[in-house]
Protein backbone atom coordinates (compact mmCIF):
# COMPACT_ATOMS: atom_id res chain seq x y z
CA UNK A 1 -17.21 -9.12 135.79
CA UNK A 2 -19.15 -11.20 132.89
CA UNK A 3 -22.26 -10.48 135.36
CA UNK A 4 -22.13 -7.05 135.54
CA UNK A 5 -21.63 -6.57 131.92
CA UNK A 6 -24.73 -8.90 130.85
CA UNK A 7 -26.49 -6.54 133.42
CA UNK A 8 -25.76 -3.37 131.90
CA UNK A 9 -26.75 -4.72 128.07
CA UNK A 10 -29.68 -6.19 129.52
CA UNK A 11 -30.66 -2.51 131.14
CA UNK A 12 -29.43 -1.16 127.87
CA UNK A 13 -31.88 -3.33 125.59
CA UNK A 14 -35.08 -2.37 128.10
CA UNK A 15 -34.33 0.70 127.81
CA UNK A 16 -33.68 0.68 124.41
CA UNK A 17 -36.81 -0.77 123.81
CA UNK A 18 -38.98 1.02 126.62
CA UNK A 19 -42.35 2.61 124.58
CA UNK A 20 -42.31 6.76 124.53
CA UNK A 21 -44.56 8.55 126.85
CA UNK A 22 -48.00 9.10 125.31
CA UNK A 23 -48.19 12.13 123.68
CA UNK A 24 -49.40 15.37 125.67
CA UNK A 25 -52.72 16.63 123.72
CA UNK A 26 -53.96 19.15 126.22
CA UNK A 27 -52.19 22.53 124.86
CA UNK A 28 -52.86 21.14 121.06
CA UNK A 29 -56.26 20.40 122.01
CA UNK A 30 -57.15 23.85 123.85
CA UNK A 31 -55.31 25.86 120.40
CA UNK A 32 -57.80 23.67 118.31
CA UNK A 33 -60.90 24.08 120.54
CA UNK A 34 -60.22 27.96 120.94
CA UNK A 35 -59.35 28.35 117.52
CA UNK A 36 -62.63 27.47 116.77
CA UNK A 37 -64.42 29.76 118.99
CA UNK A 38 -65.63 26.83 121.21
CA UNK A 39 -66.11 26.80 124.78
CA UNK A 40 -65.54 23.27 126.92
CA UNK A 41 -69.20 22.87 127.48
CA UNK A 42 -69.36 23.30 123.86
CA UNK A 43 -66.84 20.90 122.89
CA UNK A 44 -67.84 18.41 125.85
CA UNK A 45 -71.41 18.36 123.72
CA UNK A 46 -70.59 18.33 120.37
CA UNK A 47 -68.20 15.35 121.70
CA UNK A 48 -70.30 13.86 123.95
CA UNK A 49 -66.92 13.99 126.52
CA UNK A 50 -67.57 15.29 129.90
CA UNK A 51 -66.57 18.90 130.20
CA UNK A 52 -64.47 17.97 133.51
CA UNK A 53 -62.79 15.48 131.57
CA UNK A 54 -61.49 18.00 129.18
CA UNK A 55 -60.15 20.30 131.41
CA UNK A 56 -58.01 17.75 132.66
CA UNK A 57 -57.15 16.68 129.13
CA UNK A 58 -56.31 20.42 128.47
CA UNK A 59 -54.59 20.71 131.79
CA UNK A 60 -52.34 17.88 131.05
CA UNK A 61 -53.71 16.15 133.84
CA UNK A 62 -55.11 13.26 131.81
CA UNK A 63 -54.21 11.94 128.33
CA UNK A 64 -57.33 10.85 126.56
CA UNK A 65 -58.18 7.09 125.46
CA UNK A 66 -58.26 6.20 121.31
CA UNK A 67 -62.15 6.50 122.16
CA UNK A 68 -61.97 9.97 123.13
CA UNK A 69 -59.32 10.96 121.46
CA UNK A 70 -61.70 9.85 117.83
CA UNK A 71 -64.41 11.59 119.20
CA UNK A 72 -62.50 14.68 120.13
CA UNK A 73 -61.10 14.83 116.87
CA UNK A 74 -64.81 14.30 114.75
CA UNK A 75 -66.03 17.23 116.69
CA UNK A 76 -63.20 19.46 115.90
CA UNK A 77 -63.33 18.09 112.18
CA UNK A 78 -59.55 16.92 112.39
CA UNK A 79 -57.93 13.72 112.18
CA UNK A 80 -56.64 11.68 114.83
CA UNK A 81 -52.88 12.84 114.13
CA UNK A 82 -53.06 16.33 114.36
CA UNK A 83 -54.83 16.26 117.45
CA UNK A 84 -52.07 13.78 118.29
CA UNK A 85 -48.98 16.39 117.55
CA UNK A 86 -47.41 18.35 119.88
CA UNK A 87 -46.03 20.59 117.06
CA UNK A 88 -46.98 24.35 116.82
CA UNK A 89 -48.51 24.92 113.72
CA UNK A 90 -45.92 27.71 111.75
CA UNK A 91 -46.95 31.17 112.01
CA UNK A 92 -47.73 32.87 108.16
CA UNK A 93 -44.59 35.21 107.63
CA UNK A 94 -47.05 37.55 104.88
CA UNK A 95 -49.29 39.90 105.75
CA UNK A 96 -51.97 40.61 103.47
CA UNK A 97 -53.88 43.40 103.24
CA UNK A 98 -57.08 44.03 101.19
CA UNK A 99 -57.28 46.57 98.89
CA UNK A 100 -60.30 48.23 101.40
CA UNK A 101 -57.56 47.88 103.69
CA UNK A 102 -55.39 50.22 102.37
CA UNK A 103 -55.68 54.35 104.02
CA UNK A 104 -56.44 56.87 100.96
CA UNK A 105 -55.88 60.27 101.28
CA UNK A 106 -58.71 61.63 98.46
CA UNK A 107 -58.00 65.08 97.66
CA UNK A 108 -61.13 65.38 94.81
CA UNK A 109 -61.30 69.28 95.04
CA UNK A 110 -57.93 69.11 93.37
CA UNK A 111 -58.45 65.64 91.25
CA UNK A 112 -55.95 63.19 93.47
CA UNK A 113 -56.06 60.23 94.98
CA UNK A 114 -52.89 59.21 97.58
CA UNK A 115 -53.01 55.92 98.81
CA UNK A 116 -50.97 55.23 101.43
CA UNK A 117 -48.66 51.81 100.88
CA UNK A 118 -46.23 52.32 103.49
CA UNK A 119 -46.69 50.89 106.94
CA UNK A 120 -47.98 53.56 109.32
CA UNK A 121 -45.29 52.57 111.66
CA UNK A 122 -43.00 53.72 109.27
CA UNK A 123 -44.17 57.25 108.46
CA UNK A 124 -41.79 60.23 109.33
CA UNK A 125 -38.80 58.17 107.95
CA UNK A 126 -40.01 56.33 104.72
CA UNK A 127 -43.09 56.59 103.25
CA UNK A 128 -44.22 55.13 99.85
CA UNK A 129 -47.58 56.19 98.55
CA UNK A 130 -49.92 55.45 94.85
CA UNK A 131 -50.72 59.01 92.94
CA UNK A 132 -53.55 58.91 90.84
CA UNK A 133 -53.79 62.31 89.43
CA UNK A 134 -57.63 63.19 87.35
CA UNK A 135 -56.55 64.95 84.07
CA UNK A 136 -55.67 68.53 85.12
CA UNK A 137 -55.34 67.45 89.03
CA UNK A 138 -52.15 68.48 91.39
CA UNK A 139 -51.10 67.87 94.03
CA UNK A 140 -49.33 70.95 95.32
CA UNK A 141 -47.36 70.25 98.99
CA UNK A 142 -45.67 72.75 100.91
CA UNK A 143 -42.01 72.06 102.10
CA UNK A 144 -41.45 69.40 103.94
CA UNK A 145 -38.94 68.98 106.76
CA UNK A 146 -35.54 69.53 106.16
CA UNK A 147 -33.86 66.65 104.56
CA UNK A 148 -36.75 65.38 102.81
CA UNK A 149 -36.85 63.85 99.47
CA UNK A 150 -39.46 62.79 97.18
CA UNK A 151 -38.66 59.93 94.32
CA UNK A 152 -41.76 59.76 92.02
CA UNK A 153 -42.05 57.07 88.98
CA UNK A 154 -44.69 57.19 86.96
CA UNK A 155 -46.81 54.52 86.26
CA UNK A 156 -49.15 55.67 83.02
CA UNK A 157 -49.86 59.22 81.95
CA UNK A 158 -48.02 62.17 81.96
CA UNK A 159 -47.25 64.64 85.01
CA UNK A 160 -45.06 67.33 85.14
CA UNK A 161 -43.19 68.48 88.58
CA UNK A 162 -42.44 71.63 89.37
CA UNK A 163 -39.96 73.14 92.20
CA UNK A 164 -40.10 77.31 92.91
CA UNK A 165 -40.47 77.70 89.45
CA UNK A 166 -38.61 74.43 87.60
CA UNK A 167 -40.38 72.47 85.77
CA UNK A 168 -40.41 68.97 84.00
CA UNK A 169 -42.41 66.46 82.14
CA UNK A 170 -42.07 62.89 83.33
CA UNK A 171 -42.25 59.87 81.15
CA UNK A 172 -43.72 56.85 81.84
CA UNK A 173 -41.26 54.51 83.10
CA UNK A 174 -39.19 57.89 84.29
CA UNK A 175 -38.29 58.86 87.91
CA UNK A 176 -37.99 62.75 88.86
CA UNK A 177 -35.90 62.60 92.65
CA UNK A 178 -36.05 65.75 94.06
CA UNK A 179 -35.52 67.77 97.00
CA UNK A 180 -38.44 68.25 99.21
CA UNK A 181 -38.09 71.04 101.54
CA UNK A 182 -39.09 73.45 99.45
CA UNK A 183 -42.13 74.14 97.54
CA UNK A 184 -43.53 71.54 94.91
CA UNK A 185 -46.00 70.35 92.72
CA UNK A 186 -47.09 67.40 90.46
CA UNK A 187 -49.64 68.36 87.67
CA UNK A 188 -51.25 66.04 85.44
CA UNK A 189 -51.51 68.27 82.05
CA UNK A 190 -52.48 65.39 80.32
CA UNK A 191 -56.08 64.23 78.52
CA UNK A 192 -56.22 61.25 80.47
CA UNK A 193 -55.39 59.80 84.41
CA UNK A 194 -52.07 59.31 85.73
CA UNK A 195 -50.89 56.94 87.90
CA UNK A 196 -47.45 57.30 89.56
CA UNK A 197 -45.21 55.63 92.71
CA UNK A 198 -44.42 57.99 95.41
CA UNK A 199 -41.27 57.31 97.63
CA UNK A 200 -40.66 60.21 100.85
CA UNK A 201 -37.69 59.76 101.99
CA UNK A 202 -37.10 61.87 105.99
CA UNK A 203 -33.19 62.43 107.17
């Protein structure tokens, strides 16, 4: 009985102490490689590694010595332990978008500029737009579906909105919601630009 238990710490400690599996570079190795717009042959030269080599590095079919694996790494311009990993580098969670990026709707015969901030995805249920209104420039819309409202804050200047006939000034820092099925405007009677935040809203 002794026996058997001496055998199972025994087989306990060796495996206990048993070193990992090398580490599997091929799928880090072929993000790195196409990241950088290389090819294998390109690689293989820049490395001086055979190119049949590294497809079976990047096929997981052999794991490369610390020679290799140094060289591999100088050529991609990493060190040894990133090439090493086996994480997945985190995908950014913001999306930027350039300023040049951004649609604009320019409507210079009537001294307005729409930009549209929204995603386009998004259009036909919420849309969210910049207003930069010239001094005396509208933007005059005709009604929208029914259901729709518009929620516009302005930004610097002064505009007025008008509905069929109702009309008010807008301070800056002010929001004017209003009902958008139906005819409206937004004039800029002011001496200088305006600049206001646009919010549609579609039922």
């Amino acid at each position: 009985m002794a026996s058997e238990t001496m055998k199972k710490v025994i087989a306990t400690k060796i495996s206990s102490t048993a070193p990992a599996a090398p580490p599997e570079v091929g799928a880090t190795l072929q993000r790195l490689r196409l990241e950088r717009g290389l090819t294998l042959e390109d690689l293989s030269r820049t490395a001086g590694v055979s190119k049949s080599m590294l497809s079976q590095i990047e096929r997981e079919k052999a794991n490369p010595t610390i020679a290799v694996a140094w060289r591999l790494a100088n050529a991609l311009g990493i060190g040894m332990a990133e090439l090493l990993t086996a994480e997945v580098p985190k995908v950014d969670p913001i999306r930027m978008l350039e300023p040049h990026e951004t649609p604009t709707l320019p409507g210079e015969h009537s001294g307005y500029v729409l930009k549209i901030l929204g995603p386009m995805e998004l259009g036909g249920r919420f849309e969210w737009y910049e207003l930069v209104l010239a001094p005396g420039g509208a933007l005059v819309s005709h009604a929208h579906d029914p259901g729709t409202s518009e929620h516009l804050t302005l930004l610097a200047g002064s505009v007025e909105v008008e509905i069929e006939g109702f009309k008010k000034k807008l301070k800056v820092g002010g929001t004017a919601r209003y009902e958008a099925d139906r005819a409206h405007a937004i004039r800029n009677l002011g001496k200088t630009e305006a600049k206001a935040l646009m919010v549609v809203i579609h039922r």
